[in-house]
Protein backbone atom coordinates (compact mmCIF):
# COMPACT_ATOMS: atom_id res chain seq x y z
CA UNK A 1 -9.88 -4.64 -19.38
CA UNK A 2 -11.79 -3.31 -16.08
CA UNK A 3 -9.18 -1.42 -14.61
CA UNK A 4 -9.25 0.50 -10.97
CA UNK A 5 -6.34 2.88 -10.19
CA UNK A 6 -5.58 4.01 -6.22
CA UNK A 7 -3.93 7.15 -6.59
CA UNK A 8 -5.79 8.39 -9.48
CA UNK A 9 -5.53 12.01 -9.10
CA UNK A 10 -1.73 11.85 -8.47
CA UNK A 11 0.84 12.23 -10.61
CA UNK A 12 1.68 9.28 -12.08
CA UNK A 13 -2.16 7.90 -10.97
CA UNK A 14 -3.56 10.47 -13.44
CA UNK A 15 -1.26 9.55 -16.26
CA UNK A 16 -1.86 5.83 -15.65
CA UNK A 17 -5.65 6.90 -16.08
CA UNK A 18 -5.29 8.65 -19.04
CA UNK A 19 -2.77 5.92 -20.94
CA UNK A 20 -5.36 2.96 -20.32
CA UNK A 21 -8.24 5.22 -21.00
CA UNK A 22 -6.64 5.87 -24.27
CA UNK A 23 -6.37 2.17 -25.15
CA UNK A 24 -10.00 1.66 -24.71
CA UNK A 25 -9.97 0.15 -21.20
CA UNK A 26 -12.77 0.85 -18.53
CA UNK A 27 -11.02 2.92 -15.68
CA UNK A 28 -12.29 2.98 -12.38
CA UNK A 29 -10.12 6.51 -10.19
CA UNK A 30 -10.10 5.44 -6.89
CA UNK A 31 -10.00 8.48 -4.75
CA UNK A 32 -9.59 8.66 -1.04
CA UNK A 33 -10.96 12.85 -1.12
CA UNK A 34 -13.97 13.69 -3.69
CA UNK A 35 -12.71 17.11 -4.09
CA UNK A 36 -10.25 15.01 -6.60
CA UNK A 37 -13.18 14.27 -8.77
CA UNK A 38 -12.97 17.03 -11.00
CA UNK A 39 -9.50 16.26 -11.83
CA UNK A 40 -10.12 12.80 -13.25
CA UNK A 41 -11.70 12.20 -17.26
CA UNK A 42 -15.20 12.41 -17.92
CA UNK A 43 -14.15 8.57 -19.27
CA UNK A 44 -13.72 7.13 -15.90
CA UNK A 45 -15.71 6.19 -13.96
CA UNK A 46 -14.70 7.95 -10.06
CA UNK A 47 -15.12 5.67 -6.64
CA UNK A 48 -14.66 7.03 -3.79
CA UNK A 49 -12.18 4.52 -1.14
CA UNK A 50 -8.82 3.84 0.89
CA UNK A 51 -6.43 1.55 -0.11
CA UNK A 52 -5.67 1.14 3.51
CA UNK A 53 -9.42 -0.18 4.10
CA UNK A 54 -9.75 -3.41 3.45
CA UNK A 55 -13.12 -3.19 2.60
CA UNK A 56 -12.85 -0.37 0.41
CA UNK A 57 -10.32 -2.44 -1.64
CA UNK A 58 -12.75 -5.58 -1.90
CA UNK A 59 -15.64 -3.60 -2.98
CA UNK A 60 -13.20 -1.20 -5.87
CA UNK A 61 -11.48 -4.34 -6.92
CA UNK A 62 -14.76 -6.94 -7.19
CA UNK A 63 -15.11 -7.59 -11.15
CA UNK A 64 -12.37 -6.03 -11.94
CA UNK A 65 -9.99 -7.51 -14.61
CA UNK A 66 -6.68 -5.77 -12.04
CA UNK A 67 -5.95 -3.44 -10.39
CA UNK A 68 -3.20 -0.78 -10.24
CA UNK A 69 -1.88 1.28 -7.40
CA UNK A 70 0.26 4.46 -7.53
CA UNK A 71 -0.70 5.88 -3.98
CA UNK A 72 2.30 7.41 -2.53
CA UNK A 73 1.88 8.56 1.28
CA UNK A 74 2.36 11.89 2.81
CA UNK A 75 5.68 12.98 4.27
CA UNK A 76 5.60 11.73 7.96
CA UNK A 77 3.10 8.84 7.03
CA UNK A 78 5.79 7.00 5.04
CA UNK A 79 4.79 3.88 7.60
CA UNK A 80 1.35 3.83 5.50
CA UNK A 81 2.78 2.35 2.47
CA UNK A 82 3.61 -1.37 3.55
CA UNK A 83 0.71 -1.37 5.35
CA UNK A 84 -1.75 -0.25 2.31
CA UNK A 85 0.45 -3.21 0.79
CA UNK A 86 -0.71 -5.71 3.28
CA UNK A 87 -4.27 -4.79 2.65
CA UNK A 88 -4.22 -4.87 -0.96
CA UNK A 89 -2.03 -8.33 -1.30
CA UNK A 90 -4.94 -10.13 1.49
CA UNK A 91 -7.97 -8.84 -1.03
CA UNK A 92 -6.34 -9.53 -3.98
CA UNK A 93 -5.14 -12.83 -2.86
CA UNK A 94 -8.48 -14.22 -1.95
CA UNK A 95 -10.55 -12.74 -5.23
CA UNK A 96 -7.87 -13.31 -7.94
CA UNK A 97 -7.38 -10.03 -9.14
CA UNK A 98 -3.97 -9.22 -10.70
CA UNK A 99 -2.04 -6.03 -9.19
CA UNK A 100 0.40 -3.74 -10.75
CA UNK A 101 2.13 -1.72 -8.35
CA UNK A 102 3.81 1.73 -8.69
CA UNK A 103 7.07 1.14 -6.55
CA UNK A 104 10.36 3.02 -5.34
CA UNK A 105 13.75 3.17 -7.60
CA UNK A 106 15.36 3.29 -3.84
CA UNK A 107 16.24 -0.74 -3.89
CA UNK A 108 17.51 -0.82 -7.30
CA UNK A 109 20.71 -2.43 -7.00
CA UNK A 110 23.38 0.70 -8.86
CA UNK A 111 26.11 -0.14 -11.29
CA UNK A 112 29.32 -1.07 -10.72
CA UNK A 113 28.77 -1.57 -7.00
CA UNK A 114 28.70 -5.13 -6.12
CA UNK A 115 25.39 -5.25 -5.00
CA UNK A 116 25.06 -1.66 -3.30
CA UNK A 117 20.99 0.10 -3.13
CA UNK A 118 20.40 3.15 -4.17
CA UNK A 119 19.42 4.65 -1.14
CA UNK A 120 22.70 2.67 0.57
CA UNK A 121 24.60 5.38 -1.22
CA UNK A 122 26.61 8.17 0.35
CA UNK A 123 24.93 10.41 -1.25
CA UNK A 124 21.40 9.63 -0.80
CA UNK A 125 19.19 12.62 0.09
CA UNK A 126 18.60 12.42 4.08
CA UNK A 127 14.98 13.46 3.95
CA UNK A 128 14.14 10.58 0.97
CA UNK A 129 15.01 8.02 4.05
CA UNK A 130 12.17 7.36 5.43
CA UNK A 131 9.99 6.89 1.92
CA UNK A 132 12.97 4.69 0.69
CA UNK A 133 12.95 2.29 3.98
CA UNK A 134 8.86 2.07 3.50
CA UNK A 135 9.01 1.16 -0.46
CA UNK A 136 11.75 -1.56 0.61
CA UNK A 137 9.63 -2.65 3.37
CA UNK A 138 6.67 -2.92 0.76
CA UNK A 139 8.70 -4.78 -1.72
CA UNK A 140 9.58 -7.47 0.78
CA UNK A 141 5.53 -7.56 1.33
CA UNK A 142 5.46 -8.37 -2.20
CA UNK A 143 8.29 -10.33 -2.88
CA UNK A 144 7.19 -12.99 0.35
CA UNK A 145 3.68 -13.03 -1.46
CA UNK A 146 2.89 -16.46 -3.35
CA UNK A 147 -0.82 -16.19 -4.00
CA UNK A 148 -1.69 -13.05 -5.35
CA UNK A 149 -0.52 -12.03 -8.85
CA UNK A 150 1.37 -9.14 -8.62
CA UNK A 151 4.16 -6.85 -10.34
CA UNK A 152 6.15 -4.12 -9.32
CA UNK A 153 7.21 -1.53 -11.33
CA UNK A 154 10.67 0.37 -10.18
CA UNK A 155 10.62 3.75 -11.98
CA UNK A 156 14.87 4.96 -12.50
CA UNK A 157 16.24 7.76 -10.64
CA UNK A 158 14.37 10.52 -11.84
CA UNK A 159 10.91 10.45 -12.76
CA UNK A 160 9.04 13.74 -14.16
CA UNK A 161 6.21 14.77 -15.64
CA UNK A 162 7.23 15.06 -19.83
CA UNK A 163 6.97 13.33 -23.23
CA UNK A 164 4.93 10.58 -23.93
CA UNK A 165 7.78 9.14 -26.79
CA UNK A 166 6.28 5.44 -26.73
CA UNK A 167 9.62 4.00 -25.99
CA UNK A 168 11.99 2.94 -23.04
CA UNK A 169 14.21 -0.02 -21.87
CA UNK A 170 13.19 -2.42 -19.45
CA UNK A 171 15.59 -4.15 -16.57
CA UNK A 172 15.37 -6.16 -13.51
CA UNK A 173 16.89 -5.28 -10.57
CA UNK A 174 19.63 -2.91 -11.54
CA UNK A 175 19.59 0.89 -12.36
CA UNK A 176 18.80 1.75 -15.32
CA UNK A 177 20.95 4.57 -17.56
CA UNK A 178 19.47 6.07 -20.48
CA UNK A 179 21.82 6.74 -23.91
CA UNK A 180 22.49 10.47 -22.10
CA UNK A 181 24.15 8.77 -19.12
CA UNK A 182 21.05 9.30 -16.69
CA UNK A 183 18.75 7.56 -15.25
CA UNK A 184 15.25 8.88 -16.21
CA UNK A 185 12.06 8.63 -17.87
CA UNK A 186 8.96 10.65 -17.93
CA UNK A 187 6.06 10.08 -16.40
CA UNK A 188 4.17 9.68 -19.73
CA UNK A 189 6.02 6.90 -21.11
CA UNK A 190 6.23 5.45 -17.08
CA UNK A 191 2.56 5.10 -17.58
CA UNK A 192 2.94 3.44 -21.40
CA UNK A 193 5.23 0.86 -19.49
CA UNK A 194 2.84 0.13 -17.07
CA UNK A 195 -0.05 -0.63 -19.55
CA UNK A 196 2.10 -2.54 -21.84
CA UNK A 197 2.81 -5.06 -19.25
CA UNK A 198 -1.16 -4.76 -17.77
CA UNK A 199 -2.02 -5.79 -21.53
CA UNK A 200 1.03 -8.09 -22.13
CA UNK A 201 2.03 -9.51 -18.80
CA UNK A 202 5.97 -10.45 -18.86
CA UNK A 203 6.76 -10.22 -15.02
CA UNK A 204 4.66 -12.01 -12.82
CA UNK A 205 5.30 -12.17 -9.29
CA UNK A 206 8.23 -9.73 -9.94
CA UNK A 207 9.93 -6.82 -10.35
CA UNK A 208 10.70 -4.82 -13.09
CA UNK A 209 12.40 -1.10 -13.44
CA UNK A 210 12.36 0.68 -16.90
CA UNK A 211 13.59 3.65 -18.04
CA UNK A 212 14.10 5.86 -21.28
CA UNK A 213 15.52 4.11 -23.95
């Protein structure tokens, strides 16, 4: 597949890179600052654009097979994120390119709660607020959009850079526990989850939340 990945020098963005590059797919690294470039495989191919500019995204995603985007914005621009999401659903809409987005595990519904969000916790981290209101405003984006193909991939609690094992579980809506009691997986086998459903699609126009199996 022709592949281009907003965010590519991030952390999950690089391992995303590096997962389909090792399946044999043609990455194009999306970067919004060139200084990145040095970061990113000599396999890729590295395109300099803004995932909030709307013709950035229709010239990075033209002939391209889908498109993946694990941007995340800084602190204090949190309000970037559904916006970025309203660019990228218009483009893809109109040119038919599938999107796999790298979401929040803030509006995973948690265990045993009747129906209670993550982030609608107690003890929710006060300065995770304002990213956890922007990914739920972005999912709503997504979840009102019927034209564009898109998924959106919840990661579990705690995702961190680790082991690429090969394996995890997959869920819906709900929080995800490992055997250990937590809910984690690494950013390695994040990225394996997100190229197995690129290659085998099983969630259209949804979402989907995995974690370490």
């Amino acid at each position: 597949m022709r592949i281009t990945v907003f965010g590519a020098t991030g952390q999950v963005g690089s391992r995303v890179v590096a997962e389909a590059l090792s399946r044999g797919h043609e990455v194009v690294a999306a970067l919004r600052n060139p200084a990145g470039a040095a970061t990113v495989p000599a396999a890729a191919e590295v395109r300099i654009g803004d995932a909030m500019n709307l013709d950035d995204v229709v010239s990075l995603s033209a002939g391209q097979d889908l498109v993946i985007t694990a941007t995340r914005p800084a602190t204090g621009q949190e309000h970037e994120l559904p916006e970025m999401t309203s660019v990228l659903l218009k483009v893809l809409a109109h040119n038919g390119v599938r999107l796999l987005a790298v979401g929040g595990a803030s509006t995973l519904l948690v265990p045993g709660t009747d129906g209670v969000t993550l982030h609608e916790t107690p003890g929710f981290p006060t300065e995770l607020r304002s990213i956890a209101q922007a990914c739920a405003d972005q999912l709503a984006l997504y979840r009102a959009e019927t034209v564009a193909d898109w998924t959106y991939l919840s990661p579990p609690a705690l995702l961190e850079p680790g082991e690429r094992t090969g394996t995890y579980q997959t869920g819906v809506d709900e929080l995800l526990e490992g055997p250990d009691g937590e809910s984690a997986i690494s950013m390695e086998d994040f990225a394996v989850a997100l190229l197995d459903e690129a290659e085998r699609p099983a969630h259209r126009r949804a979402r989907f939340t995995v974690a370490a199996a």
